[in-house]
N, C-alpha and C. Protein backbone atom coordinates (compact mmCIF):
# COMPACT_ATOMS: atom_id res chain seq x y z
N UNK A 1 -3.40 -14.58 -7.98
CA UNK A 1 -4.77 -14.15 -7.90
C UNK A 1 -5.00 -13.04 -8.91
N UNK A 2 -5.85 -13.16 -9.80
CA UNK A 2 -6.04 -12.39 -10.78
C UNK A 2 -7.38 -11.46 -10.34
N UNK A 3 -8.34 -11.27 -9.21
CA UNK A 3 -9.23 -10.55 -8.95
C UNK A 3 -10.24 -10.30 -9.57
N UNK A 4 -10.08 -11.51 -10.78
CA UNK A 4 -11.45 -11.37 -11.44
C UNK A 4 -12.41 -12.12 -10.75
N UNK A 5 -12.67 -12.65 -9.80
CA UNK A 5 -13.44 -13.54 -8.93
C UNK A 5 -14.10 -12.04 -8.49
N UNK A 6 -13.42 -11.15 -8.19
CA UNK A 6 -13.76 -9.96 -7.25
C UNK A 6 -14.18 -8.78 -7.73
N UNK A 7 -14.82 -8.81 -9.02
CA UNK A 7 -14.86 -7.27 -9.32
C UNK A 7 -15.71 -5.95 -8.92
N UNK A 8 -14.79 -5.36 -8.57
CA UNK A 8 -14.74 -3.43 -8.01
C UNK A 8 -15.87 -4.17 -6.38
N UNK A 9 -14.97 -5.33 -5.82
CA UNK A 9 -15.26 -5.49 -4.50
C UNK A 9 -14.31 -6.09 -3.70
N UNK A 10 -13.10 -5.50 -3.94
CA UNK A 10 -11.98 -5.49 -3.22
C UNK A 10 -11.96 -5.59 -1.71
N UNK A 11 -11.46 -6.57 -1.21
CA UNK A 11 -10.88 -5.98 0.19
C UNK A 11 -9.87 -4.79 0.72
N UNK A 12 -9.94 -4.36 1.73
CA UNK A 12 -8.99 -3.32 2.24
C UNK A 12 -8.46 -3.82 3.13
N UNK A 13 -7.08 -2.90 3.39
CA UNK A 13 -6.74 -2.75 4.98
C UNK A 13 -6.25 -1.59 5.56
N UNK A 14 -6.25 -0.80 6.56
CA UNK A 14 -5.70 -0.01 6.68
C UNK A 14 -4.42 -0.22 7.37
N UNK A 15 -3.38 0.74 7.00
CA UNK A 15 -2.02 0.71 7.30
C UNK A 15 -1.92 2.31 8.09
N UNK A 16 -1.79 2.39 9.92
CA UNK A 16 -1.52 3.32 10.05
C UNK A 16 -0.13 4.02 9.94
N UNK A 17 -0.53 5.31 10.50
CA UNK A 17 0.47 6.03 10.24
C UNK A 17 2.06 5.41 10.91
N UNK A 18 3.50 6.02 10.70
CA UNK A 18 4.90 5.21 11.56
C UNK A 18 4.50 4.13 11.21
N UNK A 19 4.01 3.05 10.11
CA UNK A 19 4.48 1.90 10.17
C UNK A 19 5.41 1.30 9.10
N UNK A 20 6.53 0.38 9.81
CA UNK A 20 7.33 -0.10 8.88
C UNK A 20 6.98 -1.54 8.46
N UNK A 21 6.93 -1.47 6.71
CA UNK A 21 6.96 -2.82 6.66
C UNK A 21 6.33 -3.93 6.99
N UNK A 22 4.64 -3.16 7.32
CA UNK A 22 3.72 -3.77 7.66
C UNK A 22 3.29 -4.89 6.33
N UNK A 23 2.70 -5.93 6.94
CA UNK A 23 2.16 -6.71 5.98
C UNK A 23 0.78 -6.79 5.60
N UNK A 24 0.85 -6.97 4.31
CA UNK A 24 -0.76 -6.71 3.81
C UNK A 24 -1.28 -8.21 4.12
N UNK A 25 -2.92 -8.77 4.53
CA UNK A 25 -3.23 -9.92 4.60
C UNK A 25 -2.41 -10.52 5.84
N UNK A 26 -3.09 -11.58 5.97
CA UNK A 26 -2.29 -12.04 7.49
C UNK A 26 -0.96 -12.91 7.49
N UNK A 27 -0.65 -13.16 6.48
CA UNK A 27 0.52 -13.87 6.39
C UNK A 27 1.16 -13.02 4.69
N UNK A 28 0.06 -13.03 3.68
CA UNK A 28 0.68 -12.67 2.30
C UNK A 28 1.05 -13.60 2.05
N UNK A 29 1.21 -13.66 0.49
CA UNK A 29 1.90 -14.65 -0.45
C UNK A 29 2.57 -13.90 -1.77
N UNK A 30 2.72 -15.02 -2.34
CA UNK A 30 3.23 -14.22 -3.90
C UNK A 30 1.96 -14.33 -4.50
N UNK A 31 1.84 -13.85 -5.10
CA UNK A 31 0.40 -13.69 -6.26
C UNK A 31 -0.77 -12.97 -5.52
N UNK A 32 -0.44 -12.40 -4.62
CA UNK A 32 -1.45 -11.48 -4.15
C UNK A 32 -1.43 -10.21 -4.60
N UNK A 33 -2.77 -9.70 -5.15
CA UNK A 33 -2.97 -8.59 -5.60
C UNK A 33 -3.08 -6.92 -4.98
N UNK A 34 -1.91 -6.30 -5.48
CA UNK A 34 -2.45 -5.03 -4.72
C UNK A 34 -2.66 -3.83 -5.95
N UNK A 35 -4.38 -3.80 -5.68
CA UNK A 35 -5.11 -2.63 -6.59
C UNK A 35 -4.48 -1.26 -6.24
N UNK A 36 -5.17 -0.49 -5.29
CA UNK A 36 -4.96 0.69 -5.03
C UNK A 36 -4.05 1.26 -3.41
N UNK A 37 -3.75 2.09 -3.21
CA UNK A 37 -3.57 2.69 -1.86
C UNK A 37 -4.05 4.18 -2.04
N UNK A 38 -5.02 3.98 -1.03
CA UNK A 38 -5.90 5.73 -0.57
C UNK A 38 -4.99 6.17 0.16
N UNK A 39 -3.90 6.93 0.38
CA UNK A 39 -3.15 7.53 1.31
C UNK A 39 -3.96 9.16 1.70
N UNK A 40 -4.39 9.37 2.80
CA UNK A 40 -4.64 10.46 3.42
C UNK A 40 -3.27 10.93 4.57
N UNK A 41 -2.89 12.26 3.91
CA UNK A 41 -1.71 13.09 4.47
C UNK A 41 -2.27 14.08 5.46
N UNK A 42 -1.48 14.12 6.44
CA UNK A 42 -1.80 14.83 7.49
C UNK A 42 -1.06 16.00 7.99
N UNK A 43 0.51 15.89 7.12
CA UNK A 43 1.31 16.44 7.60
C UNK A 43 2.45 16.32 6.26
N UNK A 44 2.50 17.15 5.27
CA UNK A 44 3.15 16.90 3.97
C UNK A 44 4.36 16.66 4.14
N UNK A 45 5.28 17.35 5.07
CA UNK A 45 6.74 16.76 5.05
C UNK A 45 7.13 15.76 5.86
N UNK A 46 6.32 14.39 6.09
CA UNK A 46 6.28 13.15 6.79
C UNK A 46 5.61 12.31 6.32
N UNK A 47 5.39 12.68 4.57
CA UNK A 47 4.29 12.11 4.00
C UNK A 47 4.24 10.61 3.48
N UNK A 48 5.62 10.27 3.41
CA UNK A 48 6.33 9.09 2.66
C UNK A 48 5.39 7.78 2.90
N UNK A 49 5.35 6.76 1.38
CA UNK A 49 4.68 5.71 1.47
C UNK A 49 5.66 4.69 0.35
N UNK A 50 5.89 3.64 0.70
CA UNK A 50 6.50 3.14 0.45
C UNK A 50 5.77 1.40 0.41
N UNK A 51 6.43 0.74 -0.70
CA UNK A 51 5.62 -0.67 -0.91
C UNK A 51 7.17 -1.65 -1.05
N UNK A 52 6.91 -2.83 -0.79
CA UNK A 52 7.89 -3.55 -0.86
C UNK A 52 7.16 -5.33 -1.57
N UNK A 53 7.85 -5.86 -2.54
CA UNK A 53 7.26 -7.44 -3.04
C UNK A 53 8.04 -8.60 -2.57
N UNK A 54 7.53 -8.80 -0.95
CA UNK A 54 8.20 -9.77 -0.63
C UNK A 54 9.93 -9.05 -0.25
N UNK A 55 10.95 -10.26 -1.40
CA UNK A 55 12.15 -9.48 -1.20
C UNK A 55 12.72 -8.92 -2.06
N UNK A 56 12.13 -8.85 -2.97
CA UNK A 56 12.52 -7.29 -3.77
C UNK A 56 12.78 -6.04 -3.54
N UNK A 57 13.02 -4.78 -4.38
CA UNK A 57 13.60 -4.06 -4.10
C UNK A 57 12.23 -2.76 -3.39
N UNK A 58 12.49 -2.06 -2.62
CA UNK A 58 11.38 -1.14 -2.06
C UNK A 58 11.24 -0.29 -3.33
N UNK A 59 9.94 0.47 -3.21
CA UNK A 59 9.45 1.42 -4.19
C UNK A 59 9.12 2.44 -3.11
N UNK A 60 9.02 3.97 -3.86
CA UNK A 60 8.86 4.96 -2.84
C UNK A 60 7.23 5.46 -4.06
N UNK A 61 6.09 5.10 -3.13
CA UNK A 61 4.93 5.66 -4.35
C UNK A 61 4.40 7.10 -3.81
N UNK A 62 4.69 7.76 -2.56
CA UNK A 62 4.44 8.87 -2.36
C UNK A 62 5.87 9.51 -1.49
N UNK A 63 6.49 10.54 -2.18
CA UNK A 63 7.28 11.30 -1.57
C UNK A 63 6.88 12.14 -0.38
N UNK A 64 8.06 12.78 0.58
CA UNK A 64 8.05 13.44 1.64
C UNK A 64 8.12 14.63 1.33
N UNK A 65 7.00 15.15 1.63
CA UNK A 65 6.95 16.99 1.06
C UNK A 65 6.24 16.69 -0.03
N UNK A 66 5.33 16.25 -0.25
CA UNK A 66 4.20 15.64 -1.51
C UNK A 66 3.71 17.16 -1.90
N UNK A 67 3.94 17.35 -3.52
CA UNK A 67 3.63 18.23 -4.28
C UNK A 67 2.58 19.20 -3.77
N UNK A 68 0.86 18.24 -3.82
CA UNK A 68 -0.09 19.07 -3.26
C UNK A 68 -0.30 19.04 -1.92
N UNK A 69 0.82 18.73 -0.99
CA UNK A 69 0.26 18.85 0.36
C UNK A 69 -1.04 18.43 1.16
N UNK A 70 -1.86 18.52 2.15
CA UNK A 70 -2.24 17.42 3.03
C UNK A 70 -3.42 17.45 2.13
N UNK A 71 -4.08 16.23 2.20
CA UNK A 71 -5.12 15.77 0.80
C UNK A 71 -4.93 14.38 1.03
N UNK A 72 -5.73 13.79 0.03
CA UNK A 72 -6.12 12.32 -0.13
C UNK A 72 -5.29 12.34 -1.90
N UNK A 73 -4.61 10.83 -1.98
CA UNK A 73 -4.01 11.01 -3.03
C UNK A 73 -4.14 9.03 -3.04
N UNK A 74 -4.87 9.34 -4.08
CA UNK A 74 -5.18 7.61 -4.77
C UNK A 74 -3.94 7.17 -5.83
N UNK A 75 -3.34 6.31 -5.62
CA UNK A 75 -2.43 5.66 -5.89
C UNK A 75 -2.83 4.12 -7.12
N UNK A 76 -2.83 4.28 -7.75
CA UNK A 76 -3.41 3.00 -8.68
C UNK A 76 -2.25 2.28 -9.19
N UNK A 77 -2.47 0.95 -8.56
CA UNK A 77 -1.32 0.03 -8.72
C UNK A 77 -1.25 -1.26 -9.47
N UNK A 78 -2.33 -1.76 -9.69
CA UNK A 78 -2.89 -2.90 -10.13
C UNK A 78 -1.64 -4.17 -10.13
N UNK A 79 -1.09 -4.01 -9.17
CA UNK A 79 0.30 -5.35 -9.54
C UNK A 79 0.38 -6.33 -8.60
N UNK A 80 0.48 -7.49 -9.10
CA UNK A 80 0.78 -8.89 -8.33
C UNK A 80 1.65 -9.37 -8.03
N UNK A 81 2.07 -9.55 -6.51
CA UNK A 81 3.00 -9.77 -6.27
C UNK A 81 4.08 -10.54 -6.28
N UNK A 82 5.24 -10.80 -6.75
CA UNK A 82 6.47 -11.98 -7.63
C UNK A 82 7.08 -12.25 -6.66
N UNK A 83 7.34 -12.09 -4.95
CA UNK A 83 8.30 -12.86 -4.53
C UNK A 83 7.54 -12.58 -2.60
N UNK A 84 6.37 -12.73 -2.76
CA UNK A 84 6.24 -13.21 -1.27
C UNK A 84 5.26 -12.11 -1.19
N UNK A 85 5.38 -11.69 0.37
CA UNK A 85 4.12 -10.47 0.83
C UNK A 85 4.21 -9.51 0.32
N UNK A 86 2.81 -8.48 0.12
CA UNK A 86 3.07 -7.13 -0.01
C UNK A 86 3.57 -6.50 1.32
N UNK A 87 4.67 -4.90 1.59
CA UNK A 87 4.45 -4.48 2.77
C UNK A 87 4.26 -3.33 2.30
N UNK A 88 3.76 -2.67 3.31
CA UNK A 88 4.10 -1.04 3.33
C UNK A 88 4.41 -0.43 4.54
N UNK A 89 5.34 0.71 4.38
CA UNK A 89 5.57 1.39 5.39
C UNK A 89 5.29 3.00 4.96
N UNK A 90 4.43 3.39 6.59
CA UNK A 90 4.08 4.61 5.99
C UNK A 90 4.80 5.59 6.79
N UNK A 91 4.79 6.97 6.12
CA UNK A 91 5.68 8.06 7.17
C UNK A 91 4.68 8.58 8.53
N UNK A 92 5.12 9.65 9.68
CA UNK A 92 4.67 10.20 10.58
C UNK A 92 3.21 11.10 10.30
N UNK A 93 3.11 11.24 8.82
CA UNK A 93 2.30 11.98 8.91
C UNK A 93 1.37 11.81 7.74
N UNK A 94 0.92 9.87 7.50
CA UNK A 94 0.32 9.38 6.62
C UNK A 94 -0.12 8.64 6.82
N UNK A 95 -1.36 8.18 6.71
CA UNK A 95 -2.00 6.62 6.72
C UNK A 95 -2.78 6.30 5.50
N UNK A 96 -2.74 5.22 5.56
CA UNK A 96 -3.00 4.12 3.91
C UNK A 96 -4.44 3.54 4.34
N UNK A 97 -5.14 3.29 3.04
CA UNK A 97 -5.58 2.15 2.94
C UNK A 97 -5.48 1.33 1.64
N UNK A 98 -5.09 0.23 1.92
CA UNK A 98 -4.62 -0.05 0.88
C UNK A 98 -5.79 -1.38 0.53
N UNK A 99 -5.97 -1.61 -0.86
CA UNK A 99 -7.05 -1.74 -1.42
C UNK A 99 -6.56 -3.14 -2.54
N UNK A 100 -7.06 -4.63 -2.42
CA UNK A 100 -6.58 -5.57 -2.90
C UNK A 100 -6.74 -6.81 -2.51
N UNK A 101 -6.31 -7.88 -3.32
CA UNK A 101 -6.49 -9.20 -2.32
C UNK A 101 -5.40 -9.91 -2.26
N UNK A 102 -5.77 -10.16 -0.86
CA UNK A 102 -4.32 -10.62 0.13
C UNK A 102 -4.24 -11.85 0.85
N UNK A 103 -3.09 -12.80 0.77
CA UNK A 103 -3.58 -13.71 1.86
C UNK A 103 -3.90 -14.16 2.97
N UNK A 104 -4.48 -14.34 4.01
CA UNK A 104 -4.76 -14.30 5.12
C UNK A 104 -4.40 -15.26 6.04
């Protein structure tokens, strides 16, 4: 999915806070697009956000103890996914929304 069908009218979802490995879209696929994640921090040293492609290797896109502390921190990702669902898992003291198109 290249999202040009969709432009700057993205779907969302939100990913609350403690979740592991949640899936974006209701099933996901490969070639699903993930634009952005709005992460709002609540609590900087529980801040962790983390993305995973399918079964590839995890990425860490917001650290624990995040530089500027509790804030909104936009994440721009623009990448399609190569081997199955997007997930994310967020820390105790973070929630996502994450911003893209997904399969359902």
């Amino acid at each position: 999915m290249s999202g040009v069908s969709y432009p700057y009218r993205y779907p969302y979802e939100h990913i609350a806070a403690s979740q592991s490995l949640q899936v974006l879209g209701g099933t996901g696929a490969t070639g699903d697009y993930l634009h952005r994640l709005v992460c709002t921090v609540s609590t900087a040293s529980t801040s962790v956000v983390q993305i995973k492609d399918g079964s590839l290797a995890t990425h860490t896109v917001l650290p624990n103890a995040v530089g500027g502390g509790i804030g909104v921190y936009n994440i721009e990702l623009n990448m399609v996914s190569r081997s199955g669902a997007w997930h994310v898992t967020t820390g105790a003291g973070v929630e996502v929304l994450a911003v893209g198109v997904f399969s359902a």
